[in-house]
C-alpha atoms as a PDB file:
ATOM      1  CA  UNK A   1      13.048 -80.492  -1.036  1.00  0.00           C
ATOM      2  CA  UNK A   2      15.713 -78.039  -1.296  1.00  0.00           C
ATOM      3  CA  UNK A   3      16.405 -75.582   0.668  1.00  0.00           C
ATOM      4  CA  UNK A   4      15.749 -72.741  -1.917  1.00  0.00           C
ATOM      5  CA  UNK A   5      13.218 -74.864  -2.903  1.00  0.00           C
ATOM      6  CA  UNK A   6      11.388 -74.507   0.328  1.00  0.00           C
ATOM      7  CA  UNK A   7      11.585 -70.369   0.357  1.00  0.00           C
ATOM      8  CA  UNK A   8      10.145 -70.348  -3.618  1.00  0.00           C
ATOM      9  CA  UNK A   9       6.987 -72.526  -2.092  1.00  0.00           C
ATOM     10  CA  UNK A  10       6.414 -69.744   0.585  1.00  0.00           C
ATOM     11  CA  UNK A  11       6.161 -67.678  -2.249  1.00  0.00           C
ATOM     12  CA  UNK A  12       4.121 -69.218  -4.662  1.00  0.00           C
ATOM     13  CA  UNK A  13       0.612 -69.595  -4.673  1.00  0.00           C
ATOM     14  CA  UNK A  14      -1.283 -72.760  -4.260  1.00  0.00           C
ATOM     15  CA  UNK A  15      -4.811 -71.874  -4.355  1.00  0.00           C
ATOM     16  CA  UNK A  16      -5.428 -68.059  -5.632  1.00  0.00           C
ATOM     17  CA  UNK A  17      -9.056 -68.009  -5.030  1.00  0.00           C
ATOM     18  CA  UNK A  18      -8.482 -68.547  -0.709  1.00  0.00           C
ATOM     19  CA  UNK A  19      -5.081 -66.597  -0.715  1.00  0.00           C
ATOM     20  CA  UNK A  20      -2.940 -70.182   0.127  1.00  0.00           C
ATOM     21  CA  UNK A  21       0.521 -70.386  -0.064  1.00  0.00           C
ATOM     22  CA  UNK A  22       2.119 -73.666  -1.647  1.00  0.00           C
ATOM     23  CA  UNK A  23       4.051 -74.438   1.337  1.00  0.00           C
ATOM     24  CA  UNK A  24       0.678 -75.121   3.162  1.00  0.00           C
ATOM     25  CA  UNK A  25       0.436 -77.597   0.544  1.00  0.00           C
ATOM     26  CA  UNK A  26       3.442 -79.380   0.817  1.00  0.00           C
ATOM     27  CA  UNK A  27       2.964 -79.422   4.571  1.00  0.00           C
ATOM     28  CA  UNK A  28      -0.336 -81.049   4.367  1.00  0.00           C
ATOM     29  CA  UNK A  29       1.129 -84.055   2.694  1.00  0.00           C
ATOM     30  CA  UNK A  30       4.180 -84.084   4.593  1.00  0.00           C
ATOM     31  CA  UNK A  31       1.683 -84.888   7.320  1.00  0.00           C
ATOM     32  CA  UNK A  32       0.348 -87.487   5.974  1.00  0.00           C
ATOM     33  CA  UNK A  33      -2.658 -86.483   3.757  1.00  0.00           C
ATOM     34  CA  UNK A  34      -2.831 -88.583   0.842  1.00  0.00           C
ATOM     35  CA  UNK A  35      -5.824 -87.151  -1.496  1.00  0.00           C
ATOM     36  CA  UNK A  36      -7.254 -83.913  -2.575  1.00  0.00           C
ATOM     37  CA  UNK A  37     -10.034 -84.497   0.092  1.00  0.00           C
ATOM     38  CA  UNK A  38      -7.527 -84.183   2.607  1.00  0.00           C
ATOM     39  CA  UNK A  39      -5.691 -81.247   1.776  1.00  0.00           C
ATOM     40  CA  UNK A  40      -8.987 -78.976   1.244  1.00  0.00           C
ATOM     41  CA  UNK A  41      -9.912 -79.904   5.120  1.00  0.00           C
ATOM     42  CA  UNK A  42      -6.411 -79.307   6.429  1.00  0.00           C
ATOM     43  CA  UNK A  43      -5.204 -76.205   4.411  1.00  0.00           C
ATOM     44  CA  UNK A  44      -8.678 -74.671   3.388  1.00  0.00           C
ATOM     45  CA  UNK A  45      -7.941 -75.208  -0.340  1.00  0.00           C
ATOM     46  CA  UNK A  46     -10.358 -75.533  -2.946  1.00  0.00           C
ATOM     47  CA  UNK A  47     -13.010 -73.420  -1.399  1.00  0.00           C
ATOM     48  CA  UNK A  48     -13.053 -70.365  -3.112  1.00  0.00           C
ATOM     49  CA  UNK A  49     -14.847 -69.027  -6.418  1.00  0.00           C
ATOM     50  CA  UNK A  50     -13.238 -71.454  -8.480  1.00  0.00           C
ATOM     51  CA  UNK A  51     -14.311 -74.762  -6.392  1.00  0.00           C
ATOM     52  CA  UNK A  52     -11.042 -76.037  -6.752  1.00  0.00           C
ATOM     53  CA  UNK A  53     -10.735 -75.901 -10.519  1.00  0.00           C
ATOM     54  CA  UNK A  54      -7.109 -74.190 -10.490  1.00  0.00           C
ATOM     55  CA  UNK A  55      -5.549 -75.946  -7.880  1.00  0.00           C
ATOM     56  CA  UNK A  56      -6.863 -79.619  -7.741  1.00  0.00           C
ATOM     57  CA  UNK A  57      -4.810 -80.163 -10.796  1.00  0.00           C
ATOM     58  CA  UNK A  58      -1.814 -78.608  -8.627  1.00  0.00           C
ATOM     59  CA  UNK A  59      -2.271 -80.897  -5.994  1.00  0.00           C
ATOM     60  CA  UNK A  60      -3.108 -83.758  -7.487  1.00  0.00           C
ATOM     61  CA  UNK A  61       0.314 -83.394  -9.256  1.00  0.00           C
ATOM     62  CA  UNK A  62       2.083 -83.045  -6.151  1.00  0.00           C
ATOM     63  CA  UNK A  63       0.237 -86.354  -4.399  1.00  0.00           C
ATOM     64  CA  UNK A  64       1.718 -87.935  -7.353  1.00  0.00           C
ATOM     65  CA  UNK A  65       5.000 -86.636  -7.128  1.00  0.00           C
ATOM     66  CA  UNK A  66       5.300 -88.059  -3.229  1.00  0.00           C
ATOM     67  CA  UNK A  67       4.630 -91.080  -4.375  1.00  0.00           C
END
């Protein structure tokens, strides 16, 4: 990732409903996680009023991406 790249992920949002930044994202699966599963329990995601229905798509995107 870029470095400008890096400062727009601070930025945007990764799950709206629990206030998450996209960075948290990308940091979860630079650790390691591999699945959806994993990111909700390390970053939080996916827990508020939505249940994960705007950013599972997000993330799943992402997983593939690192691929």
């Amino acid at each position: 990732m870029k470095p400008d790249e890096k400062i727009m992920a601070r930025l945007k949002p990764g799950c709206i409903c629990m206030g998450i930044k996209l960075h948290r994202i990308l940091e979860a699966i630079d650790q390691g996680a591999t699945s959806f599963e994993e990111i909700v329990r390390l970053t939080g995601i996916g827990q508020g009023d939505c249940g994960g229905k705007r950013c599972a798509k997000k993330v799943k995107a992402l997983l593939q991406q690192t691929k």
